[in-house]
N, C-alpha and C. Protein backbone atom coordinates (compact mmCIF):
# COMPACT_ATOMS: atom_id res chain seq x y z
N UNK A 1 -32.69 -26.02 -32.86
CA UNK A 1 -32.00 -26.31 -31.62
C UNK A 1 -30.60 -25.68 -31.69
N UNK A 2 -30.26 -25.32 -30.35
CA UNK A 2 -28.54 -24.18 -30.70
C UNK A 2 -27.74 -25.24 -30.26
N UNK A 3 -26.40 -25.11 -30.31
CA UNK A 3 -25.25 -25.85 -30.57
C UNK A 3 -24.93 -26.29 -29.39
N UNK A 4 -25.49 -25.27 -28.62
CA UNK A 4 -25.39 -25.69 -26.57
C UNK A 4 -26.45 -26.74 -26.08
N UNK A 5 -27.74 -26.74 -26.74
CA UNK A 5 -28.53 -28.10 -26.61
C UNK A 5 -28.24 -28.88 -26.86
N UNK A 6 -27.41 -29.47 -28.07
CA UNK A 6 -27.20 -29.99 -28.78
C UNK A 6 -25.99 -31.36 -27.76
N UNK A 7 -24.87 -30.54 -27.25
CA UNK A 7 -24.13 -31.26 -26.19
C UNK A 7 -25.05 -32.42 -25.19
N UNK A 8 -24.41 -34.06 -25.23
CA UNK A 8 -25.21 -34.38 -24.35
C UNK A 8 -23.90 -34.04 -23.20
N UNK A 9 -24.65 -34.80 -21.84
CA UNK A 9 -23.86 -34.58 -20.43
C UNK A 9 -22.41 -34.90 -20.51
N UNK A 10 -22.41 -36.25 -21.34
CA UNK A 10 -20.82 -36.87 -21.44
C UNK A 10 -19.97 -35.77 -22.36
N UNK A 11 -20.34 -35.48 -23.18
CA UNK A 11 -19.85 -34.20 -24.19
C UNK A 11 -19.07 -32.58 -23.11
N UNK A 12 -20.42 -32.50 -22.07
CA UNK A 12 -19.95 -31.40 -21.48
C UNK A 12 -18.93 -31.76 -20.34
N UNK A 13 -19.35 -33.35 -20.01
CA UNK A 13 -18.25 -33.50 -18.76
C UNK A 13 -16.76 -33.33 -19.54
N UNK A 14 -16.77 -34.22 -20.89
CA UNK A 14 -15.28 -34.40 -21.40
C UNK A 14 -14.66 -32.20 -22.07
N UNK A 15 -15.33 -31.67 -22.22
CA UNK A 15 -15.00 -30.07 -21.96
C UNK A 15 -14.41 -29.52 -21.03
N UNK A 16 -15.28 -30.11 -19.54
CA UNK A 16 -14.98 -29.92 -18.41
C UNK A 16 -13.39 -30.39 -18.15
N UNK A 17 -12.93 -31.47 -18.57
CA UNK A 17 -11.58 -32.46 -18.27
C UNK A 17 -10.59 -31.33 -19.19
N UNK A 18 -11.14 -31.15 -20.13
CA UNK A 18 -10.47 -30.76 -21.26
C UNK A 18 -9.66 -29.59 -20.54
N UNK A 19 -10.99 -28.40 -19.98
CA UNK A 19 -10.71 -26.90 -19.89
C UNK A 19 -9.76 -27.10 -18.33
N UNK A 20 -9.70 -27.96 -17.50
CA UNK A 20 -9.08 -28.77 -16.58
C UNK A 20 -7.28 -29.16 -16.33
N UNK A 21 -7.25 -29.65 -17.40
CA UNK A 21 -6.40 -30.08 -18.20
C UNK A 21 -5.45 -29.17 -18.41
N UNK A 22 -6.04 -27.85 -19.32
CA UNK A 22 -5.68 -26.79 -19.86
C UNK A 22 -5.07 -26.36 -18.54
N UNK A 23 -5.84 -25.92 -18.07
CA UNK A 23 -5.42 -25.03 -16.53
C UNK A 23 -4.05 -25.40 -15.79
N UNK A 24 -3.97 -27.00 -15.93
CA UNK A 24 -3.28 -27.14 -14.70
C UNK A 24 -1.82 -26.87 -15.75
N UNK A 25 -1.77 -27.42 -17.19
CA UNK A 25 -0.69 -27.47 -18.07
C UNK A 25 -0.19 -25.69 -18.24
N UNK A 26 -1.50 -24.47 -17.38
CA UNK A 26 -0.26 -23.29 -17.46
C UNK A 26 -0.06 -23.34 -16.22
N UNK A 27 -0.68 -23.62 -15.07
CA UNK A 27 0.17 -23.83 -13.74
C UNK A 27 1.30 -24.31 -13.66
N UNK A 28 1.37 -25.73 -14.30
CA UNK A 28 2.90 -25.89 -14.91
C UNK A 28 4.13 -25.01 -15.47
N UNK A 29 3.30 -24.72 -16.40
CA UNK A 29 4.08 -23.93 -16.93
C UNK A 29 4.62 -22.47 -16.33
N UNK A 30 3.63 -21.71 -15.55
CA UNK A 30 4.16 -20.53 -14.53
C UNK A 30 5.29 -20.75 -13.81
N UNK A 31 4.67 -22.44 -13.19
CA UNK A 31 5.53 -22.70 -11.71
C UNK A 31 6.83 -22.95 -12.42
N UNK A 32 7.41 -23.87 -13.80
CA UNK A 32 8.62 -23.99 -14.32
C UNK A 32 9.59 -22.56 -13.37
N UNK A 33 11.03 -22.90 -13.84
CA UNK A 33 11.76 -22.28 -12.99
C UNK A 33 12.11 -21.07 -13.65
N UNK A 34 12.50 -20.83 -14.70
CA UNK A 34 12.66 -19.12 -15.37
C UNK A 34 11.51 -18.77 -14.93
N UNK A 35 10.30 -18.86 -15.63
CA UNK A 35 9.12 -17.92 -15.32
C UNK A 35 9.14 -17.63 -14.55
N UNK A 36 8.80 -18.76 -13.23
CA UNK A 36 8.71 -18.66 -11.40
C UNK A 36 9.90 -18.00 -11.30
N UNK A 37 11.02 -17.68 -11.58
CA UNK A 37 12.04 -17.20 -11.38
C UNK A 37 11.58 -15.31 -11.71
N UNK A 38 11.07 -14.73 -12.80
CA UNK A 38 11.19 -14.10 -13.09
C UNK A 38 10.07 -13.55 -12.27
N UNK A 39 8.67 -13.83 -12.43
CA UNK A 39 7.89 -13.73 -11.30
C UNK A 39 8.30 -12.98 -9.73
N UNK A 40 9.15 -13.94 -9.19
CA UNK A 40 9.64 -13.62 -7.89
C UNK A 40 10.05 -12.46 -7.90
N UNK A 41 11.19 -12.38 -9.00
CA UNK A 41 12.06 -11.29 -8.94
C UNK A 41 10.83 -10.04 -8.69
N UNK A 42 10.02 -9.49 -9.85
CA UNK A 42 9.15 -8.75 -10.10
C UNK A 42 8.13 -8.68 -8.48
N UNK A 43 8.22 -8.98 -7.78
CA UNK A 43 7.48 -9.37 -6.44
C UNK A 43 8.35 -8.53 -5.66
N UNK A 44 9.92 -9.11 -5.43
CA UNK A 44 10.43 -8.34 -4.56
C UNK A 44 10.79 -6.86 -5.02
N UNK A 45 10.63 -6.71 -6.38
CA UNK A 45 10.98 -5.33 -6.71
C UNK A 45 10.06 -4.31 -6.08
N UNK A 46 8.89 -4.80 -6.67
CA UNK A 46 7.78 -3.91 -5.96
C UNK A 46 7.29 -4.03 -4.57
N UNK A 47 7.90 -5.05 -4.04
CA UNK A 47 8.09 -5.13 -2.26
C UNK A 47 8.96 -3.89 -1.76
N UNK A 48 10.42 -4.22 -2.19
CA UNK A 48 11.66 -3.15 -2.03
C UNK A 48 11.18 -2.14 -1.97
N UNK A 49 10.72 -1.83 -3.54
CA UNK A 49 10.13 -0.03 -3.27
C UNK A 49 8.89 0.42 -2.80
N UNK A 50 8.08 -0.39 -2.06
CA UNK A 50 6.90 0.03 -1.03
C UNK A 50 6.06 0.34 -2.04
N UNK A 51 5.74 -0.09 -3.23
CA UNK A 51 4.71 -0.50 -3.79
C UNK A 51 3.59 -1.21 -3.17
N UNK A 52 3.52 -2.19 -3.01
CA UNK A 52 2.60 -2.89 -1.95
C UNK A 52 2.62 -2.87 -0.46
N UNK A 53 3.25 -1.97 0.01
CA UNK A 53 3.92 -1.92 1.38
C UNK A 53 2.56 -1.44 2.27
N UNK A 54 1.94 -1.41 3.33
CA UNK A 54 1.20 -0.51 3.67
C UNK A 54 1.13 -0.36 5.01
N UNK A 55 0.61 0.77 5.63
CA UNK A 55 1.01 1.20 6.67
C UNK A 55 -0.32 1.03 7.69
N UNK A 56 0.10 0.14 8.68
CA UNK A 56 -1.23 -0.16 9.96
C UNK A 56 -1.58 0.49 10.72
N UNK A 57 -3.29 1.16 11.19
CA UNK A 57 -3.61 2.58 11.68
C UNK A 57 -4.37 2.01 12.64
N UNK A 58 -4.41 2.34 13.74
CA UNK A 58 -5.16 2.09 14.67
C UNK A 58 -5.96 3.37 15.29
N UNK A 59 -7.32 3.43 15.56
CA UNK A 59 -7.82 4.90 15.82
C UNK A 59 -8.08 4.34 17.07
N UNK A 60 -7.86 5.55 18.01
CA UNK A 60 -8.39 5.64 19.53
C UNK A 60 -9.11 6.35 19.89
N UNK A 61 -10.33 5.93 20.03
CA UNK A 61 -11.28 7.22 20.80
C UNK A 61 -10.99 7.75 22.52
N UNK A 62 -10.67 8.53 22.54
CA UNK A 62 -10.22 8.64 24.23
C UNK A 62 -10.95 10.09 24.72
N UNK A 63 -12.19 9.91 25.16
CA UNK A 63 -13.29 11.31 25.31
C UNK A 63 -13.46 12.25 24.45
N UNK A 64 -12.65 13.20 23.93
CA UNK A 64 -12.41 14.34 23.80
C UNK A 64 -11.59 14.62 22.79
N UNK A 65 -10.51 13.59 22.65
CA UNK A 65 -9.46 13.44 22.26
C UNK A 65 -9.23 11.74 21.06
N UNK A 66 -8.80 12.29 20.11
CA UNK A 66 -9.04 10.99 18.91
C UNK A 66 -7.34 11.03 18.93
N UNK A 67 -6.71 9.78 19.17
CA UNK A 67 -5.59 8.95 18.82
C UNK A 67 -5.22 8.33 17.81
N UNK A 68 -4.66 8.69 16.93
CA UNK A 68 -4.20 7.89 16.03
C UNK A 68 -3.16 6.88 15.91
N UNK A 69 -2.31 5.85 15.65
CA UNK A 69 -1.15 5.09 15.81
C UNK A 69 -1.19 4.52 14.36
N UNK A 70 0.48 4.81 13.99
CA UNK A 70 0.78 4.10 12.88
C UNK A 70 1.71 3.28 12.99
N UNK A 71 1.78 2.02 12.60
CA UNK A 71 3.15 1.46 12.81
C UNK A 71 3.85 1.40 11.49
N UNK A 72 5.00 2.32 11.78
CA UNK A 72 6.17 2.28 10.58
C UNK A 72 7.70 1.90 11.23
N UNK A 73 7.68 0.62 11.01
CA UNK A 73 9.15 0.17 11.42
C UNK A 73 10.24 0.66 10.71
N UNK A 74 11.56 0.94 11.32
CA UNK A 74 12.37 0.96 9.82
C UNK A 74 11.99 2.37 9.26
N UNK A 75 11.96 3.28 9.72
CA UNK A 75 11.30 4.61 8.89
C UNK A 75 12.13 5.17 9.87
N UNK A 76 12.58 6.74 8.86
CA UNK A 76 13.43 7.24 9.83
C UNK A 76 12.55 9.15 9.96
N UNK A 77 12.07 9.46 10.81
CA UNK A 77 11.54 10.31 11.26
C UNK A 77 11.36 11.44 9.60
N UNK A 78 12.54 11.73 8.96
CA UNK A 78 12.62 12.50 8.57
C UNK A 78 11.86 12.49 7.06
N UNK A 79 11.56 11.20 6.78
CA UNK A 79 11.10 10.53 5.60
C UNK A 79 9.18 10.06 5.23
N UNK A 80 8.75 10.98 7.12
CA UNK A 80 7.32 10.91 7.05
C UNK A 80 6.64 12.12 6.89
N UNK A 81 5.31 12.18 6.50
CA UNK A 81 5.00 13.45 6.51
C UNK A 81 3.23 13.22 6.61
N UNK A 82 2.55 13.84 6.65
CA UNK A 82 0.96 13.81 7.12
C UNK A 82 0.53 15.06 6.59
N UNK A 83 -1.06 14.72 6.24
CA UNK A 83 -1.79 15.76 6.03
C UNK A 83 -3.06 15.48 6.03
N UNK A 84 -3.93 17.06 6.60
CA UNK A 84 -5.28 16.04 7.50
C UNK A 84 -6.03 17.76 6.49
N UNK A 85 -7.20 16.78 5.96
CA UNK A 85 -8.50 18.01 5.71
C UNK A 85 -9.76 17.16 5.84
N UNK A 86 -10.27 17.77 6.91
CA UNK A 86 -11.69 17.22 7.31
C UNK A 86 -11.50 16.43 8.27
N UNK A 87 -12.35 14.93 7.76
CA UNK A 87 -11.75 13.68 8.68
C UNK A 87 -11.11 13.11 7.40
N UNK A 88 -10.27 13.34 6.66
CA UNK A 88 -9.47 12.43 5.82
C UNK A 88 -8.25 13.09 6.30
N UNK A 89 -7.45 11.56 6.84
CA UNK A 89 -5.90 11.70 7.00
C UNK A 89 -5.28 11.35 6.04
N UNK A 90 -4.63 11.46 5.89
CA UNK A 90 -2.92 11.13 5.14
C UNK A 90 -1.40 10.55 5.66
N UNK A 91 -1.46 9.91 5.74
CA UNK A 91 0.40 9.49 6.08
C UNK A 91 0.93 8.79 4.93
N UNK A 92 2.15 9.18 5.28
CA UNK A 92 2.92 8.72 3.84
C UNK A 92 4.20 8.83 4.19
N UNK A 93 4.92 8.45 3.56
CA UNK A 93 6.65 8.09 3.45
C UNK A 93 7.25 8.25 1.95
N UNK A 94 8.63 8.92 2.15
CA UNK A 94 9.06 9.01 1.11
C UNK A 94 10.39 8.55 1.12
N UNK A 95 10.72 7.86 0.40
CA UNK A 95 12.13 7.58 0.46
C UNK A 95 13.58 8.17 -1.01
N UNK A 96 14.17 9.23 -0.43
CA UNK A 96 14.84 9.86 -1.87
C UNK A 96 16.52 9.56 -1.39
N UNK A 97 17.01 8.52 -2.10
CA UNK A 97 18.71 8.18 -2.00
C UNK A 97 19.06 8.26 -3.31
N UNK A 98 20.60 8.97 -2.48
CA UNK A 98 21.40 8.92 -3.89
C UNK A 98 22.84 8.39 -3.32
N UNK A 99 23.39 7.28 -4.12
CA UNK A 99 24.66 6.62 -4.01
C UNK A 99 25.37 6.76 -4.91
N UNK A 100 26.66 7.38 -4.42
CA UNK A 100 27.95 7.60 -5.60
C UNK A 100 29.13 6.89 -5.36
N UNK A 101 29.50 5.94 -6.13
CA UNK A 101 30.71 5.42 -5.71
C UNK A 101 31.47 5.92 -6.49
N UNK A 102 32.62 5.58 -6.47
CA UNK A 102 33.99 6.54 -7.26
C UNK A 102 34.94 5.54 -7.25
N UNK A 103 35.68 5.02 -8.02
CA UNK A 103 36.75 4.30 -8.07
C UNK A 103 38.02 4.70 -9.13
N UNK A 104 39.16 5.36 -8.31
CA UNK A 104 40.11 6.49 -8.93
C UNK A 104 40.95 5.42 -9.51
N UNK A 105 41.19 3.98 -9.06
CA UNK A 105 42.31 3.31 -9.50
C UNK A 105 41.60 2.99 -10.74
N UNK A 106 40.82 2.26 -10.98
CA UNK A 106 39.75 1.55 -12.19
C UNK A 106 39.29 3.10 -13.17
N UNK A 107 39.07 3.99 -12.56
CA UNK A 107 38.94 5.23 -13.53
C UNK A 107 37.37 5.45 -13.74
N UNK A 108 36.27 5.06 -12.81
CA UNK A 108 35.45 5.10 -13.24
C UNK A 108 34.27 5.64 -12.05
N UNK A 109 33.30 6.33 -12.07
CA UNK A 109 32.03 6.48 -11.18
C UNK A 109 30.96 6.28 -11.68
N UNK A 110 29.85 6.21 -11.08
CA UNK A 110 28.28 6.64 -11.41
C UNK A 110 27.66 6.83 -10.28
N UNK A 111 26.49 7.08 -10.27
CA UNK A 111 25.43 7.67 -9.18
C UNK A 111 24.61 7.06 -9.29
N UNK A 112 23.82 6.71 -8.15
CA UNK A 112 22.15 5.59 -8.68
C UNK A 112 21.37 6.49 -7.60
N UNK A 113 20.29 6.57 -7.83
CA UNK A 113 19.51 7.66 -7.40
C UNK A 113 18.19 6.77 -7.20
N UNK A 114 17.61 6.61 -6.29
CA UNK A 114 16.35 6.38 -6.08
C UNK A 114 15.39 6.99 -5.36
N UNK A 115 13.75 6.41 -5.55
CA UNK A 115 12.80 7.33 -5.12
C UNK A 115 11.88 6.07 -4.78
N UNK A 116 11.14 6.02 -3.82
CA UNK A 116 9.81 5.70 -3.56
C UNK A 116 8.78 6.03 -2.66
N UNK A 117 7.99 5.80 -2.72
CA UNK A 117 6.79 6.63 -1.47
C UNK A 117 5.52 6.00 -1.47
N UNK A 118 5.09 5.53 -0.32
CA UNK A 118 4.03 4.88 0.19
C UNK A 118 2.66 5.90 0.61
N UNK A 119 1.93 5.50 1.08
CA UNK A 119 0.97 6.27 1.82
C UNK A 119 -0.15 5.69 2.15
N UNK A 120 -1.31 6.04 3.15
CA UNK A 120 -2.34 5.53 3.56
C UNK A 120 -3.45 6.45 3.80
N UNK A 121 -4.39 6.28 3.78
CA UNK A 121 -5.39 7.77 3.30
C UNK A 121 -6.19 6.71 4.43
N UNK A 122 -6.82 7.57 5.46
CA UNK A 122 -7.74 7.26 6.97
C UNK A 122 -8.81 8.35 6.82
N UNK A 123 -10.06 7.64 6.85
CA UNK A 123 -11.03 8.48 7.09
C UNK A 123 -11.35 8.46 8.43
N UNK A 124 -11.25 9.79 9.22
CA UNK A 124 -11.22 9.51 10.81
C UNK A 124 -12.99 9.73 11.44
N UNK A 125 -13.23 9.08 12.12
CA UNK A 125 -14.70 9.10 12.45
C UNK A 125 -14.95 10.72 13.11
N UNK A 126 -14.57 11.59 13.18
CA UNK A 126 -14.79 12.74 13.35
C UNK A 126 -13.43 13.74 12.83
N UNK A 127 -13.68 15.18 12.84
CA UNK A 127 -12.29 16.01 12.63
C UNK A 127 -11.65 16.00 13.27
N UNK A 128 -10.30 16.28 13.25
CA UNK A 128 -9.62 16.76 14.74
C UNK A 128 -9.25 18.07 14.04
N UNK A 129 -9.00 18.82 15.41
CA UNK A 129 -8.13 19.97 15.51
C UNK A 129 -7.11 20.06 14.70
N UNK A 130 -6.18 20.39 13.49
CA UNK A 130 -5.04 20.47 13.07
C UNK A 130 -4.06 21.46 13.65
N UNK A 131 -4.64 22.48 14.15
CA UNK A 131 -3.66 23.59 14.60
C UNK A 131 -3.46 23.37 15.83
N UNK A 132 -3.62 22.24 16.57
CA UNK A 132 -3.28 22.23 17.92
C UNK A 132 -3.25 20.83 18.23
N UNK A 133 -3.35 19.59 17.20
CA UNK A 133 -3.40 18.58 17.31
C UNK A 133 -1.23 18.06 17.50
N UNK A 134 -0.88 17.01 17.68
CA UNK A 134 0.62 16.69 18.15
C UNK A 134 0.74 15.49 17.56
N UNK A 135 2.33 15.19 17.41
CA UNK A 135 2.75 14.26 16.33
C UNK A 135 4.04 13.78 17.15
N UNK A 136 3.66 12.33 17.45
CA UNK A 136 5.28 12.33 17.83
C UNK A 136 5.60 10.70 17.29
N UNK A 137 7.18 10.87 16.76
CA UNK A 137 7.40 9.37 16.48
C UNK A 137 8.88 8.67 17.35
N UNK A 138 8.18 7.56 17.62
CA UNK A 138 9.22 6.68 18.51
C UNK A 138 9.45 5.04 18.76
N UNK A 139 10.54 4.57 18.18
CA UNK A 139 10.85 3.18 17.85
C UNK A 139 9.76 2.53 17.33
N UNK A 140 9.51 3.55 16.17
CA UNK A 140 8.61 2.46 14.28
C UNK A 140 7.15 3.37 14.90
N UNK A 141 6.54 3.63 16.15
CA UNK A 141 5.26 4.04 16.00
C UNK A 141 5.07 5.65 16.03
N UNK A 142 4.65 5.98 14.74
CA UNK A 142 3.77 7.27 14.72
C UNK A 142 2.14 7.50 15.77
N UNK A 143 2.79 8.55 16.39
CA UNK A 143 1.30 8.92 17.49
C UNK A 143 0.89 9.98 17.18
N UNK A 144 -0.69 10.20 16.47
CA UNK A 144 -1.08 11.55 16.15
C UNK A 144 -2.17 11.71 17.18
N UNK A 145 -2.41 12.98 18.15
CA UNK A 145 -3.36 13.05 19.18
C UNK A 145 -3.79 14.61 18.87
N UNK A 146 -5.15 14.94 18.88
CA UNK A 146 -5.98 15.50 18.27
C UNK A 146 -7.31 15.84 19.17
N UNK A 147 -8.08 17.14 19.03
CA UNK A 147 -8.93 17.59 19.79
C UNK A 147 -10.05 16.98 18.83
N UNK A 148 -11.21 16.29 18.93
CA UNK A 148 -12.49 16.31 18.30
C UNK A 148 -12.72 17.57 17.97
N UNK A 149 -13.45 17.87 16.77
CA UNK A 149 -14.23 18.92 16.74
C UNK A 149 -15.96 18.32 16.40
N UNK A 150 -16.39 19.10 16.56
CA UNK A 150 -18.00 18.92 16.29
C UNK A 150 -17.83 18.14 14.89
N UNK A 151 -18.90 17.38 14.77
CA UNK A 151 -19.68 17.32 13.14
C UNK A 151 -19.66 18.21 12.34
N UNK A 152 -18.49 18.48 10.93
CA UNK A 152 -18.84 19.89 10.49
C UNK A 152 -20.12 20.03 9.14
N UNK A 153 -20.35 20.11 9.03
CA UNK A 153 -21.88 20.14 8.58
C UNK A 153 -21.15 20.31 6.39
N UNK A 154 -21.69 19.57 5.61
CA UNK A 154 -21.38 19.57 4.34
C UNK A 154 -22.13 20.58 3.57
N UNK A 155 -23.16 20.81 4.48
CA UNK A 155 -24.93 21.58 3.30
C UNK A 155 -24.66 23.30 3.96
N UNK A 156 -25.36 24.20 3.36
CA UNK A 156 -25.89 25.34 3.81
C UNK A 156 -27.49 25.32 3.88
N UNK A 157 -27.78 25.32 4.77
CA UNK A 157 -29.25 25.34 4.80
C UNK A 157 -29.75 26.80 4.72
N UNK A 158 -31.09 26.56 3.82
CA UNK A 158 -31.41 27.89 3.72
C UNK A 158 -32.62 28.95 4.80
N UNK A 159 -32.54 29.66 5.70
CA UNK A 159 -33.44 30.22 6.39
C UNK A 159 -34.99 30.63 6.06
């Protein structure tokens, strides 16, 4: 007989309390205030730099013509950029600052330099046109409007 038969019911319930027990004593322990403290911090860091940030796409079919909409609040025109092959889109954001303060009385400067960049990859239910498709952005929403093209075919078939 193996060591798991062997357990009667009361044996496995008091495991059950046990492994129970365990659980809630590291919930405790997470939620304590350094940890939970340090936690948070690590949350908003990767909030700040658009680590988890992501960008909401709405597709429009309109006859002929496929609509795209992104909403990027807070984005400043110059910091977006797109790129379309096939039906896979691309949008993305980049953000590159550099801050120098200088302080001549105290005798001292430095520079802090940062970088981050988001993006969202859309598979669009058909191609659009790229060479004649339009892009315009205005108070947070990106509008990409685009000609359908046919189904472009993946295979070569042979005659």
């Amino acid at each position: 007989m193996s060591e798991k038969e062997k357990n009667t019911p009361e044996e496995k319930q008091n495991q059950s309390v046990d492994f129970q027990h365990y659980l809630k004593k590291v919930d405790e322990l997470i939620d304590h205030s350094p940890i939970r403290g340090l936690f948070d911090e690590i949350d908003k860091f990767f909030h700040k730099h658009g680590v988890f940030s992501s960008i909401g796409v709405d597709i429009i079919e309109n006859g002929d013509e496929l609509v795209i909409q992104a909403s990027l609040p807070g984005v400043s025109k110059e910091q977006i950029y797109m790129d379309i092959e096939g039906t896979i889109l691309t949008i993305g954001l980049k953000n590159d600052a550099t801050q120098e303060v200088k302080d001549d009385q105290l005798n001292y400067s430095f520079k802090k330099y940062s970088y981050s960049q988001s993006q969202r990859i859309v598979k669009l239910p058909f191609p659009i046109n790229a060479t004649t498709a339009t892009a315009s952005y205005e108070n947070g929403m990106l509008v990409i409007k685009g000609q359908k093209l046919p189904e472009y075919q993946k295979q070569i078939f042979l005659d």
